[in-house]
PDB file of N, CA and C in Angstrom:
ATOM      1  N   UNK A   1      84.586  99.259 113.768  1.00  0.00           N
ATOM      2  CA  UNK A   1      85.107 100.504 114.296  1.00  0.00           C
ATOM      3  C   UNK A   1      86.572 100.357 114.732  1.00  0.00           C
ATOM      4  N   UNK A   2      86.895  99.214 115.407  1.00  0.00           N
ATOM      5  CA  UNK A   2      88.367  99.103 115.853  1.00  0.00           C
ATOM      6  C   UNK A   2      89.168  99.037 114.523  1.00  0.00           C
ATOM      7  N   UNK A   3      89.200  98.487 113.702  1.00  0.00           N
ATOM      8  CA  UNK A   3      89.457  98.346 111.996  1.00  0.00           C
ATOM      9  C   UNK A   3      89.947 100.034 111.869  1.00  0.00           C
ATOM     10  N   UNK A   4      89.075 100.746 111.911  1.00  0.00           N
ATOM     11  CA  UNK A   4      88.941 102.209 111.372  1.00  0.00           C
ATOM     12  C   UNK A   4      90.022 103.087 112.038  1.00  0.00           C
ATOM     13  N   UNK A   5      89.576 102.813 113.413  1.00  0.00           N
ATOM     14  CA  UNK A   5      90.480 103.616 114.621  1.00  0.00           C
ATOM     15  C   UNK A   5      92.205 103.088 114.307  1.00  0.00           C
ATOM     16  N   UNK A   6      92.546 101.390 113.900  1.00  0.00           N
ATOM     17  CA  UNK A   6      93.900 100.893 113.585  1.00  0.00           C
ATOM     18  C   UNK A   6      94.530 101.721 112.924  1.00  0.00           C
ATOM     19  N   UNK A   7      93.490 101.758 111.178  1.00  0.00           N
ATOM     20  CA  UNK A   7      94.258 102.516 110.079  1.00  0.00           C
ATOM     21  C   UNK A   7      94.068 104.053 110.110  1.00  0.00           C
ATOM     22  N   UNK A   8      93.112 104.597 110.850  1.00  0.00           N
ATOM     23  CA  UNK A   8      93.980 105.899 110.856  1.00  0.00           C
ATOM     24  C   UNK A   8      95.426 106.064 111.625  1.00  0.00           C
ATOM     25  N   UNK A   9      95.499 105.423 112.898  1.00  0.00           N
ATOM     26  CA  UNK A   9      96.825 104.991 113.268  1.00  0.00           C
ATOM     27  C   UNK A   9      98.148 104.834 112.209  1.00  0.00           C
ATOM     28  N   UNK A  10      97.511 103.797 111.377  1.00  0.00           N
ATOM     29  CA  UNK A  10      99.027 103.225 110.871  1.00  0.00           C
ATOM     30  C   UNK A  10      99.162 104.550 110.378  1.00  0.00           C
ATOM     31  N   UNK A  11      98.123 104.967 109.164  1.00  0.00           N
ATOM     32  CA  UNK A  11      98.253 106.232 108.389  1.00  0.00           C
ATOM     33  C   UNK A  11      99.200 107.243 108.767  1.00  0.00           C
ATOM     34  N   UNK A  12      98.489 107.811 109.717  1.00  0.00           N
ATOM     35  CA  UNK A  12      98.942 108.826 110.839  1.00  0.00           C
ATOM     36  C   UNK A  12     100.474 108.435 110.795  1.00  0.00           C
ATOM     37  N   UNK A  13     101.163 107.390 111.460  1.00  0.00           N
ATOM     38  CA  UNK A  13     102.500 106.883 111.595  1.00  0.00           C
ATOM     39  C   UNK A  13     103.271 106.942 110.060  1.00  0.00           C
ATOM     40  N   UNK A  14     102.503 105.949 109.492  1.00  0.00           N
ATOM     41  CA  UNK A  14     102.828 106.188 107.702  1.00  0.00           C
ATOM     42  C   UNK A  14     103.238 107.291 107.782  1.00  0.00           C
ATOM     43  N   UNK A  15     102.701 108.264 107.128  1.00  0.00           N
ATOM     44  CA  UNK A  15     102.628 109.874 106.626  1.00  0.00           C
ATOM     45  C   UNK A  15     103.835 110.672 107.617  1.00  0.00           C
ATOM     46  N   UNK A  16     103.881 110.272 108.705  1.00  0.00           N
ATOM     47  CA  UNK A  16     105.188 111.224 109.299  1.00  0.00           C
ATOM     48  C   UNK A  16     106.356 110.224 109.410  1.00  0.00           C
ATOM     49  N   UNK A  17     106.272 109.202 109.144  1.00  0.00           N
ATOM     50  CA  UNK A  17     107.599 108.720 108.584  1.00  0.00           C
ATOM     51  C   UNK A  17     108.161 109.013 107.265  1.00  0.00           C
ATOM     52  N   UNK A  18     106.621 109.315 106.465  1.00  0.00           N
ATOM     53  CA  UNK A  18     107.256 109.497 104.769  1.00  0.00           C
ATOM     54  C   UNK A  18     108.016 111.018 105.078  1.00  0.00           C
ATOM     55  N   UNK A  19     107.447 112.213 105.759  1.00  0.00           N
ATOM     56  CA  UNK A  19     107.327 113.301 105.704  1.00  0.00           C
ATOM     57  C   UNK A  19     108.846 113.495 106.228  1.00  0.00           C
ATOM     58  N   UNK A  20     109.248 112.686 107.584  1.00  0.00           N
ATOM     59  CA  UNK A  20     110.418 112.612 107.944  1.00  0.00           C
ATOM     60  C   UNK A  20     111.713 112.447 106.344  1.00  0.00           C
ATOM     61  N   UNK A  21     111.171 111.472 105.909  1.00  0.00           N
ATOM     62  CA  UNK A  21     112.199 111.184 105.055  1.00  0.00           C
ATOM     63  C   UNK A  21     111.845 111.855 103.409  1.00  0.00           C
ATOM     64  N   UNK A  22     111.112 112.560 103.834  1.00  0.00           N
ATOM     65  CA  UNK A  22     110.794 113.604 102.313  1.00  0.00           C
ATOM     66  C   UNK A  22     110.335 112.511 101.211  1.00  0.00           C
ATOM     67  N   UNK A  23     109.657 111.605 101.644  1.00  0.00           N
ATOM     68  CA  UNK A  23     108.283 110.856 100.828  1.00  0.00           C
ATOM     69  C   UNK A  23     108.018 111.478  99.457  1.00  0.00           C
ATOM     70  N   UNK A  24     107.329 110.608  98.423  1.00  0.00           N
ATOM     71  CA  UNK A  24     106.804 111.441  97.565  1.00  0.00           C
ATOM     72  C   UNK A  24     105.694 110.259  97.347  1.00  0.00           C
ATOM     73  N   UNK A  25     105.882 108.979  97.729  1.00  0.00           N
ATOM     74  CA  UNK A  25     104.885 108.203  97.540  1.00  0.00           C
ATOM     75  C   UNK A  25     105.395 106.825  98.688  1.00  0.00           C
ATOM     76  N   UNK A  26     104.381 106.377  99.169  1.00  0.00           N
ATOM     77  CA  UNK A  26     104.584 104.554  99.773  1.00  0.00           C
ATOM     78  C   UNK A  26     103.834 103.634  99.081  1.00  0.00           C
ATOM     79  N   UNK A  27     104.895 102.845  98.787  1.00  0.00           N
ATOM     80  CA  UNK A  27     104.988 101.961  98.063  1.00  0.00           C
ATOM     81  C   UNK A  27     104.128 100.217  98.603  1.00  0.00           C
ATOM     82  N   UNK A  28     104.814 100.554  99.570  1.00  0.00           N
ATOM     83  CA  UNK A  28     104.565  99.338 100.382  1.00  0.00           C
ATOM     84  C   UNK A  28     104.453  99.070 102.207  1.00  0.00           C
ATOM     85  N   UNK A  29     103.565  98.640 102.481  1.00  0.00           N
ATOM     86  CA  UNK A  29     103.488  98.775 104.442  1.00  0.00           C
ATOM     87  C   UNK A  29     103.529  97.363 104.813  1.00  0.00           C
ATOM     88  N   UNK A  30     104.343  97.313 105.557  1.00  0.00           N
ATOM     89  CA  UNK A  30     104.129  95.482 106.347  1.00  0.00           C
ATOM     90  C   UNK A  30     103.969  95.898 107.573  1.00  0.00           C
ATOM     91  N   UNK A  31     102.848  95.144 107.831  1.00  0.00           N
ATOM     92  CA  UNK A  31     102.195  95.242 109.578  1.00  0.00           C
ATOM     93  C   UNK A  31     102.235  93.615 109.750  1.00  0.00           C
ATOM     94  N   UNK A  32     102.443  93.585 111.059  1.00  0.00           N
ATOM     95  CA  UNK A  32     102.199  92.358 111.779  1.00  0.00           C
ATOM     96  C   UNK A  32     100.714  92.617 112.701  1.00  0.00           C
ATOM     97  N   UNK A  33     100.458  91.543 112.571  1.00  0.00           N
ATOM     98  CA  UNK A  33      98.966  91.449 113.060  1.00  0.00           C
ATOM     99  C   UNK A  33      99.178  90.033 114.442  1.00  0.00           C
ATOM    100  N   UNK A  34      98.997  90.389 115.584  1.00  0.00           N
ATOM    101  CA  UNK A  34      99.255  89.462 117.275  1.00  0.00           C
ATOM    102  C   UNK A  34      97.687  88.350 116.460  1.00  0.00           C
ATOM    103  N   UNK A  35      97.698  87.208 116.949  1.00  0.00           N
ATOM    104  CA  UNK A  35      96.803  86.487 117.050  1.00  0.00           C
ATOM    105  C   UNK A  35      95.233  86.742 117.522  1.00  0.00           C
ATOM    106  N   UNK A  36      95.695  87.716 118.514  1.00  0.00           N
ATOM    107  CA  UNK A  36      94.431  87.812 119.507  1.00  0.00           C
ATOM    108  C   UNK A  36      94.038  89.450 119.697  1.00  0.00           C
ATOM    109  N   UNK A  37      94.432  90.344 118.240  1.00  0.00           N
ATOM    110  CA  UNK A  37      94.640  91.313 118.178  1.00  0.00           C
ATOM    111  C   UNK A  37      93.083  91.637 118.612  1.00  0.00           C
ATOM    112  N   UNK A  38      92.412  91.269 117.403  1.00  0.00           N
ATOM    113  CA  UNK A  38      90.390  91.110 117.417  1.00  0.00           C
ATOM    114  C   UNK A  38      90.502  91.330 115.844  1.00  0.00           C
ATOM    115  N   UNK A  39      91.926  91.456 114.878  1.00  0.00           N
ATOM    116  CA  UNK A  39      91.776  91.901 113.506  1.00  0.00           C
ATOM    117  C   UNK A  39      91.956  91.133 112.740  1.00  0.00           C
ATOM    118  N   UNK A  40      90.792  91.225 111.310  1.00  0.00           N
ATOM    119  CA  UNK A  40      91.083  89.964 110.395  1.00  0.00           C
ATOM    120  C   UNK A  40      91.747  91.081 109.686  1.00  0.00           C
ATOM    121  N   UNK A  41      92.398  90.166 108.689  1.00  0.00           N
ATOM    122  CA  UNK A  41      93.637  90.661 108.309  1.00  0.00           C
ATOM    123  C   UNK A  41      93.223  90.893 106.940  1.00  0.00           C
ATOM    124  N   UNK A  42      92.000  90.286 106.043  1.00  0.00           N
ATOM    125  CA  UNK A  42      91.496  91.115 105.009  1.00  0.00           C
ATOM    126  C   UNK A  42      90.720  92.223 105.175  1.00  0.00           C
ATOM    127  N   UNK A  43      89.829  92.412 106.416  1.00  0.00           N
ATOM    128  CA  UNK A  43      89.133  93.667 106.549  1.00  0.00           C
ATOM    129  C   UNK A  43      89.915  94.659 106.926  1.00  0.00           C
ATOM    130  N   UNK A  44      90.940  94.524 107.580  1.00  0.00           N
ATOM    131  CA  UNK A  44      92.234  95.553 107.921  1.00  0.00           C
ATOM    132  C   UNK A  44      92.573  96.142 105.985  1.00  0.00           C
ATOM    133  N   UNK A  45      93.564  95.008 105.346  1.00  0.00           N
ATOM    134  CA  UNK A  45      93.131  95.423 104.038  1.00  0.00           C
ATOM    135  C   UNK A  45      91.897  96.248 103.377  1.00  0.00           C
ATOM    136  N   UNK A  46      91.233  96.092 103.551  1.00  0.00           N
ATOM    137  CA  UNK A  46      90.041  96.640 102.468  1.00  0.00           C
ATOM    138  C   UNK A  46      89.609  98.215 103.225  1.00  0.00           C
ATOM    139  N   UNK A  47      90.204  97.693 104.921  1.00  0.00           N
ATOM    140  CA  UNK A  47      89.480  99.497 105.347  1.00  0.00           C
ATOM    141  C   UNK A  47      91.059 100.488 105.317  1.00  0.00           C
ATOM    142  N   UNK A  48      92.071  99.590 105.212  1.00  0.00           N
ATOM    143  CA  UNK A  48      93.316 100.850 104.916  1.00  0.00           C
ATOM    144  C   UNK A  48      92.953 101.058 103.346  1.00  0.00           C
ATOM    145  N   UNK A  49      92.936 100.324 102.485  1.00  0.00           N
ATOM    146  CA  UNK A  49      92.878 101.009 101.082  1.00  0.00           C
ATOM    147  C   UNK A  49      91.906 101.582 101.090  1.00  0.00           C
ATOM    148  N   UNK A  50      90.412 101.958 101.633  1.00  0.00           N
ATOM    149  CA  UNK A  50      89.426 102.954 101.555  1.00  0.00           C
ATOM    150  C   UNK A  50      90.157 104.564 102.536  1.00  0.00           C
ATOM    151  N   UNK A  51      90.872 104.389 103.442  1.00  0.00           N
ATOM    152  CA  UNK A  51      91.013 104.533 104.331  1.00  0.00           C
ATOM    153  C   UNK A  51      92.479 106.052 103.558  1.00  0.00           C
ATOM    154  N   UNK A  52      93.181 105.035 102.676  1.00  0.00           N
ATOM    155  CA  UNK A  52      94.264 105.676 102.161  1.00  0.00           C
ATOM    156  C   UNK A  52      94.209 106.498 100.791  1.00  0.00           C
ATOM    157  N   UNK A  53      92.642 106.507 100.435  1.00  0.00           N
ATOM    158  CA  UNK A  53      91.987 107.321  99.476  1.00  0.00           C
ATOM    159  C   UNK A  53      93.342 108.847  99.658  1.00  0.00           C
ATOM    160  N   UNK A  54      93.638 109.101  98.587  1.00  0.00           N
ATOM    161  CA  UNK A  54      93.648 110.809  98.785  1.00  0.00           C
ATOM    162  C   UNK A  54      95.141 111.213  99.342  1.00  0.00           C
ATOM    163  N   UNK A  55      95.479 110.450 100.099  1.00  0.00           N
ATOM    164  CA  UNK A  55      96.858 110.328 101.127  1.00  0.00           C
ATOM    165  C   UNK A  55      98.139 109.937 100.161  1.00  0.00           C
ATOM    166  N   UNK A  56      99.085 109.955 100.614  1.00  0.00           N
ATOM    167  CA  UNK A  56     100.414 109.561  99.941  1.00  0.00           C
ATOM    168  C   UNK A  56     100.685 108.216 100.198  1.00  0.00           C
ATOM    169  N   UNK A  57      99.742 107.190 100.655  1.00  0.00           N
ATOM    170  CA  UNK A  57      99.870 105.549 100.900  1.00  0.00           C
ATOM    171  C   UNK A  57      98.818 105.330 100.112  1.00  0.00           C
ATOM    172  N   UNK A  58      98.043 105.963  99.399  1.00  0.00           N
ATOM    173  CA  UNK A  58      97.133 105.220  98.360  1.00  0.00           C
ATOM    174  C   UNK A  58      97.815 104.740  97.175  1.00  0.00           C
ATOM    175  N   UNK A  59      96.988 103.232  97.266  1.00  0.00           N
ATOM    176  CA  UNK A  59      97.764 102.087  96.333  1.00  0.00           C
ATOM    177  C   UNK A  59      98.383 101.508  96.726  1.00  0.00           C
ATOM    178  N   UNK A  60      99.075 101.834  98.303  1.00  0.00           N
ATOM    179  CA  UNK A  60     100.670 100.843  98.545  1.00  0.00           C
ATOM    180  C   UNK A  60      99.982  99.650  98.728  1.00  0.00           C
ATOM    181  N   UNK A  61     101.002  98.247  98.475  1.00  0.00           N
ATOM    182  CA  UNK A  61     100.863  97.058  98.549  1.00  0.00           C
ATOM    183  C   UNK A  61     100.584  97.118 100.340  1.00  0.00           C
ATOM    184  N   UNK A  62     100.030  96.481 100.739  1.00  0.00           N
ATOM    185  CA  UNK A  62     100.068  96.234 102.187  1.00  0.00           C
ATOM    186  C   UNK A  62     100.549  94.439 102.621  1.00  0.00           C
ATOM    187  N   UNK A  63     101.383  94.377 103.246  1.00  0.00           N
ATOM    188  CA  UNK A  63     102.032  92.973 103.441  1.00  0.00           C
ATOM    189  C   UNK A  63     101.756  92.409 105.144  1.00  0.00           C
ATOM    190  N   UNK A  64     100.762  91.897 105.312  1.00  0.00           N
ATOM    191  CA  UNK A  64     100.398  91.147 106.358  1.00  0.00           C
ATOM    192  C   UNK A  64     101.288  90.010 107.192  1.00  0.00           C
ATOM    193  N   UNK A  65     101.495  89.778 108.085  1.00  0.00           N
ATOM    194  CA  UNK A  65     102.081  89.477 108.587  1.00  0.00           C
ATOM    195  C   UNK A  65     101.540  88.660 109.550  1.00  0.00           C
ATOM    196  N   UNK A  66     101.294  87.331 110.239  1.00  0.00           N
ATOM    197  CA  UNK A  66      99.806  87.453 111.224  1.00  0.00           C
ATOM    198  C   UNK A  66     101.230  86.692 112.137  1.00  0.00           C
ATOM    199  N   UNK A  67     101.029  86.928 113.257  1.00  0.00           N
ATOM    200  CA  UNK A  67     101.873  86.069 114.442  1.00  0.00           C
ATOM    201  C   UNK A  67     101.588  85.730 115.508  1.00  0.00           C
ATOM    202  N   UNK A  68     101.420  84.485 116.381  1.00  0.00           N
ATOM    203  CA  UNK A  68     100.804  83.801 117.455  1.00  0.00           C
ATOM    204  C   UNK A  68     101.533  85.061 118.616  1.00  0.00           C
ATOM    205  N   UNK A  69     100.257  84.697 119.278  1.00  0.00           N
ATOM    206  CA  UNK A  69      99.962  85.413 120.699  1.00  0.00           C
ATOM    207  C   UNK A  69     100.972  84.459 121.981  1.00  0.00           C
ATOM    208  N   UNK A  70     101.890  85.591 122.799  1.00  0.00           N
ATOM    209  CA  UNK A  70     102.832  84.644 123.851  1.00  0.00           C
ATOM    210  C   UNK A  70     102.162  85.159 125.367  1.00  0.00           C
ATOM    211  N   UNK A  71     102.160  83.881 125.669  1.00  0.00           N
ATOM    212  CA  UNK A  71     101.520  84.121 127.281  1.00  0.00           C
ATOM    213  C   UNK A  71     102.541  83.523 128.277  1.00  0.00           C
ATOM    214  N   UNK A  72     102.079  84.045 129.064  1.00  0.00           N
ATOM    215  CA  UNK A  72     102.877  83.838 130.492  1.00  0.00           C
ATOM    216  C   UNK A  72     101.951  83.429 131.556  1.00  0.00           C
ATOM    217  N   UNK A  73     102.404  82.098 132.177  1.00  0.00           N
ATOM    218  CA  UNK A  73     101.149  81.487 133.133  1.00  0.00           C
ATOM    219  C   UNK A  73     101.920  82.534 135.073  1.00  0.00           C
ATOM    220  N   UNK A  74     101.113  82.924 135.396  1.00  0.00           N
ATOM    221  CA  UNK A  74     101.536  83.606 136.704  1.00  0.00           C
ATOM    222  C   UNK A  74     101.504  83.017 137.325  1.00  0.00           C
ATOM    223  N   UNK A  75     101.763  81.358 137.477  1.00  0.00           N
ATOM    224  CA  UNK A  75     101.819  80.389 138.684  1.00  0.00           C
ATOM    225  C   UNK A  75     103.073  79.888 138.365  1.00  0.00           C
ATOM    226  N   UNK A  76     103.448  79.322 136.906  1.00  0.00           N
ATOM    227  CA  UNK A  76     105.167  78.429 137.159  1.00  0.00           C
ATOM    228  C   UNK A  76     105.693  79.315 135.830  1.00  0.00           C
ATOM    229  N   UNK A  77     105.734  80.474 135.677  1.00  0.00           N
ATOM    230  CA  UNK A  77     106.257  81.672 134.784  1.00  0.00           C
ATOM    231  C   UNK A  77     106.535  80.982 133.813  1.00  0.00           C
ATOM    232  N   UNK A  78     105.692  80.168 132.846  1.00  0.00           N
ATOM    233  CA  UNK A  78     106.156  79.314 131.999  1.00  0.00           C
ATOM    234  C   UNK A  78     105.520  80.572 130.933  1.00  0.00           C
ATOM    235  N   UNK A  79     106.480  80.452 129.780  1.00  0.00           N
ATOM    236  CA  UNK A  79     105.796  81.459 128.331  1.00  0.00           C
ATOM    237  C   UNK A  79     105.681  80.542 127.003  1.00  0.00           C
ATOM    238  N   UNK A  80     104.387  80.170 126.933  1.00  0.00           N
ATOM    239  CA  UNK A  80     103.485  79.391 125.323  1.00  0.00           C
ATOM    240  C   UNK A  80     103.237  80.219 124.525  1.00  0.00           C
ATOM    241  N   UNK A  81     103.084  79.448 123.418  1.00  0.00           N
ATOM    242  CA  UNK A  81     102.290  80.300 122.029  1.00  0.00           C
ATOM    243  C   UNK A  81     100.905  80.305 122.084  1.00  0.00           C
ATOM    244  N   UNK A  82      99.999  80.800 121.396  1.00  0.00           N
ATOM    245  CA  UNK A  82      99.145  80.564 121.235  1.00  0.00           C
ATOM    246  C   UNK A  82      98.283  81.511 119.939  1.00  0.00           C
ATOM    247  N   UNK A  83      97.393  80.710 119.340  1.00  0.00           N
ATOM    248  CA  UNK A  83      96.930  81.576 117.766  1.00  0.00           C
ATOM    249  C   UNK A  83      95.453  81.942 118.642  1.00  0.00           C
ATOM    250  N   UNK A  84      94.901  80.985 119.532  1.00  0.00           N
ATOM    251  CA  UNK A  84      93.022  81.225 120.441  1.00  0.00           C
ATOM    252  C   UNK A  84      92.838  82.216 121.080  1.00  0.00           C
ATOM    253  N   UNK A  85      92.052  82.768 121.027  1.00  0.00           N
ATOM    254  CA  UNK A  85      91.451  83.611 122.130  1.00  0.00           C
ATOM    255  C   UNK A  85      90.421  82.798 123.466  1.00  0.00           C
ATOM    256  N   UNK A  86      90.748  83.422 124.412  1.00  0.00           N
ATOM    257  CA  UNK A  86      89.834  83.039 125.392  1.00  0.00           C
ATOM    258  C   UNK A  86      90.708  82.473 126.180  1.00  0.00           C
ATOM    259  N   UNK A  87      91.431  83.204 126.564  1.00  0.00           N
ATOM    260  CA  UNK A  87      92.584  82.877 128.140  1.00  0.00           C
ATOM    261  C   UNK A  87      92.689  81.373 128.071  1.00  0.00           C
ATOM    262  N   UNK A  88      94.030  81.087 127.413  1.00  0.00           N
ATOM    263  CA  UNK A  88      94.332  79.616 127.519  1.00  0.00           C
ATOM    264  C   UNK A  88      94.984  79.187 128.648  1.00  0.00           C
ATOM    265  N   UNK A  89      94.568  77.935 128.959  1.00  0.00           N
ATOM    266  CA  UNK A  89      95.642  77.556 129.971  1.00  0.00           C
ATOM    267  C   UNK A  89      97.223  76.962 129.661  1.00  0.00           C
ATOM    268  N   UNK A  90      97.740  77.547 130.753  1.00  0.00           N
ATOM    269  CA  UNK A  90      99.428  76.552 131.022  1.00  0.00           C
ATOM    270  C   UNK A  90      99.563  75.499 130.405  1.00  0.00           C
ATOM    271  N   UNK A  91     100.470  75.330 129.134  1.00  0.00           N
ATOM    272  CA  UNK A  91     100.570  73.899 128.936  1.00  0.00           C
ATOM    273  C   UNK A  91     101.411  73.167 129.626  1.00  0.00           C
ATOM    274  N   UNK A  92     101.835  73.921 130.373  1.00  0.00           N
ATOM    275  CA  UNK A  92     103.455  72.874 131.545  1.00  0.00           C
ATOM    276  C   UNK A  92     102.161  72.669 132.870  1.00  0.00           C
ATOM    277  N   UNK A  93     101.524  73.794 133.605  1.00  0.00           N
ATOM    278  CA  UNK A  93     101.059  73.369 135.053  1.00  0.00           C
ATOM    279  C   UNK A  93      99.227  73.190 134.699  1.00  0.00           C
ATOM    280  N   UNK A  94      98.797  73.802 133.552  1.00  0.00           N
ATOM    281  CA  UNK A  94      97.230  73.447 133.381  1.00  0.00           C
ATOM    282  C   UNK A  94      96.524  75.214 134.015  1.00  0.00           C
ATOM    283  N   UNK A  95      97.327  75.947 134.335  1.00  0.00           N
ATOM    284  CA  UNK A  95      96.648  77.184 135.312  1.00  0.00           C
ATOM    285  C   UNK A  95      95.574  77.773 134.479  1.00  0.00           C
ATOM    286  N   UNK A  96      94.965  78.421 134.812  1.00  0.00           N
ATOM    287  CA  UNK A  96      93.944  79.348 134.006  1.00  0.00           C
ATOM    288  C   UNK A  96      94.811  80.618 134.533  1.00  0.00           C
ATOM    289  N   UNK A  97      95.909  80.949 135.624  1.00  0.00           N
ATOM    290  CA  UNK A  97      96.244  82.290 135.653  1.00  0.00           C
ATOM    291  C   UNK A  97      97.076  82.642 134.797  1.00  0.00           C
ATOM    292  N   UNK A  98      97.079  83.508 133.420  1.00  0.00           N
ATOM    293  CA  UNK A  98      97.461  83.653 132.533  1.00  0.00           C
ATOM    294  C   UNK A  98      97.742  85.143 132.333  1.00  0.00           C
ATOM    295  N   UNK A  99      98.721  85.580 131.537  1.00  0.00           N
ATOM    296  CA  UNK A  99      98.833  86.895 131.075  1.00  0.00           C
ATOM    297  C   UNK A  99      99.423  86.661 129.615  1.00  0.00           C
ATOM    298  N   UNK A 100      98.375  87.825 129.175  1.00  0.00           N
ATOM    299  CA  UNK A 100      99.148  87.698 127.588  1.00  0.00           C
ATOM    300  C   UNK A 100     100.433  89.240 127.516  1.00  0.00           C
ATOM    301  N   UNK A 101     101.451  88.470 126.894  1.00  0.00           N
ATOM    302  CA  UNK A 101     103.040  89.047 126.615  1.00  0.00           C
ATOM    303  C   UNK A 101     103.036  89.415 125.485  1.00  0.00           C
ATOM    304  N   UNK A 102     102.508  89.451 124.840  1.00  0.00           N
ATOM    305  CA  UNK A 102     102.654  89.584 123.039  1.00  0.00           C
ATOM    306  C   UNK A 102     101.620  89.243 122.096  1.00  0.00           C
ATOM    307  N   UNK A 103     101.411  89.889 121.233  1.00  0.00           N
ATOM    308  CA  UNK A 103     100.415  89.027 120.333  1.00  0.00           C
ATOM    309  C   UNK A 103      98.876  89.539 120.368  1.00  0.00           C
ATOM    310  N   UNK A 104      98.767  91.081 120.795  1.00  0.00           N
ATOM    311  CA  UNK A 104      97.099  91.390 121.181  1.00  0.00           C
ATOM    312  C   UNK A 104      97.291  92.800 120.509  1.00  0.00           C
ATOM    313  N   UNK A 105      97.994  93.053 119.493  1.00  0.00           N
ATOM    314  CA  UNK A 105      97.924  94.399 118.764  1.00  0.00           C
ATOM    315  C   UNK A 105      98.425  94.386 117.496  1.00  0.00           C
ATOM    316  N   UNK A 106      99.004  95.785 116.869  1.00  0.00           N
ATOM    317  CA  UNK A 106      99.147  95.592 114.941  1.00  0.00           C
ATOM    318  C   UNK A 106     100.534  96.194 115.544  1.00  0.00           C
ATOM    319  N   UNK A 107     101.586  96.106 114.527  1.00  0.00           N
ATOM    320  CA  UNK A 107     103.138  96.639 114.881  1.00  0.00           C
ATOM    321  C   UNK A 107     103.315  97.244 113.384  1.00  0.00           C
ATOM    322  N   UNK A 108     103.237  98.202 112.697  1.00  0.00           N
ATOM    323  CA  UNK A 108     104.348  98.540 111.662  1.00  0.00           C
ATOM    324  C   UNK A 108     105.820  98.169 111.858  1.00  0.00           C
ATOM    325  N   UNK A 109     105.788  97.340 110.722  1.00  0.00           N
ATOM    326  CA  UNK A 109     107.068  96.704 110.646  1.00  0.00           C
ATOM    327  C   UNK A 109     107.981  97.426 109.783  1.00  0.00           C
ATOM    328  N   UNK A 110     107.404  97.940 108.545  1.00  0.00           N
ATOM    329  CA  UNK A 110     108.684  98.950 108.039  1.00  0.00           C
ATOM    330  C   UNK A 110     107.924  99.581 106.996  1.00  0.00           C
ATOM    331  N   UNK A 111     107.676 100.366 106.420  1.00  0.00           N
ATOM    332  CA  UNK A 111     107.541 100.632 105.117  1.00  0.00           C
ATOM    333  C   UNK A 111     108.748 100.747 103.824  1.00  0.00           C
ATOM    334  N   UNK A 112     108.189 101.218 102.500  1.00  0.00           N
ATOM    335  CA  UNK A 112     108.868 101.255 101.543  1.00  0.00           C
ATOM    336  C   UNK A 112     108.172 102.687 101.231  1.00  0.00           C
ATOM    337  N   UNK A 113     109.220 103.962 100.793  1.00  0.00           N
ATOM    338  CA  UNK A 113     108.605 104.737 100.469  1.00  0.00           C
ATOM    339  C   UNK A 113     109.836 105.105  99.341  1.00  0.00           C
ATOM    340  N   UNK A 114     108.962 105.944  98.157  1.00  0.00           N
ATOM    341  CA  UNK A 114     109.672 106.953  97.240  1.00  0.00           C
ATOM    342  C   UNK A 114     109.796 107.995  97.604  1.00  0.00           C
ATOM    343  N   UNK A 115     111.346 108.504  97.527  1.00  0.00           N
ATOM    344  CA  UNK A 115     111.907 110.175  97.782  1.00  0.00           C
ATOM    345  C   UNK A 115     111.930 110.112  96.269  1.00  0.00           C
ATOM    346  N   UNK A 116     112.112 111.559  96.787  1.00  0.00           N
ATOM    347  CA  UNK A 116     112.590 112.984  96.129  1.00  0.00           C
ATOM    348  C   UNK A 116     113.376 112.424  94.932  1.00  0.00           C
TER     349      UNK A 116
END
């Protein structure tokens, strides 16, 4: 279901960016995908191309992107990477008090569309 709820999103965004720029087809979508989004990055694929049936993004190439998750420990404000889920700890102080900064959602990164 979260899969479903994403790509009508991107769609939605898609389609009034094409519309902005007088679209006639998209060609191509690059999304970045956070580590710890909850999305695999082929089922994202397979439910936007069902998803883009009918629409002016059916067929576009879709270009994945996947990028580690950045946390911030709230004890010595130190900021790590991380690809895991499940609240990592501090690699400078060891804390479990953690906040994630980046890396827990999908970003449209740009499309490619055909005008007019």
């Amino acid at each position: 279901m979260h899969d479903l709820q994403s790509c009508k999103a991107i769609l939605y965004a898609v389609e009034e960016e094409s519309r902005r720029c007088k679209g006639r087809k998209v060609v191509r979508i690059r999304l970045s995908i956070g580590a710890l989004s909850g999305t695999e990055p082929e089922h994202l694929k397979e439910t936007l191309a069902f998803c883009s049936l009918g629409t002016i993004a059916e067929g576009a190439e879709l270009e994945v992107v996947e990028r580690p998750a950045r946390i911030r420990c709230l004890d010595c404000d130190s900021i790590f990477e991380t690809d895991r889920a499940g609240g990592p700890n501090c690699r400078r102080c060891n804390s479990s008090q953690t906040r994630i900064i980046d890396g827990d959602g999908l970003i449209l990164e740009s499309l490619e569309i055909e005008t007019e």
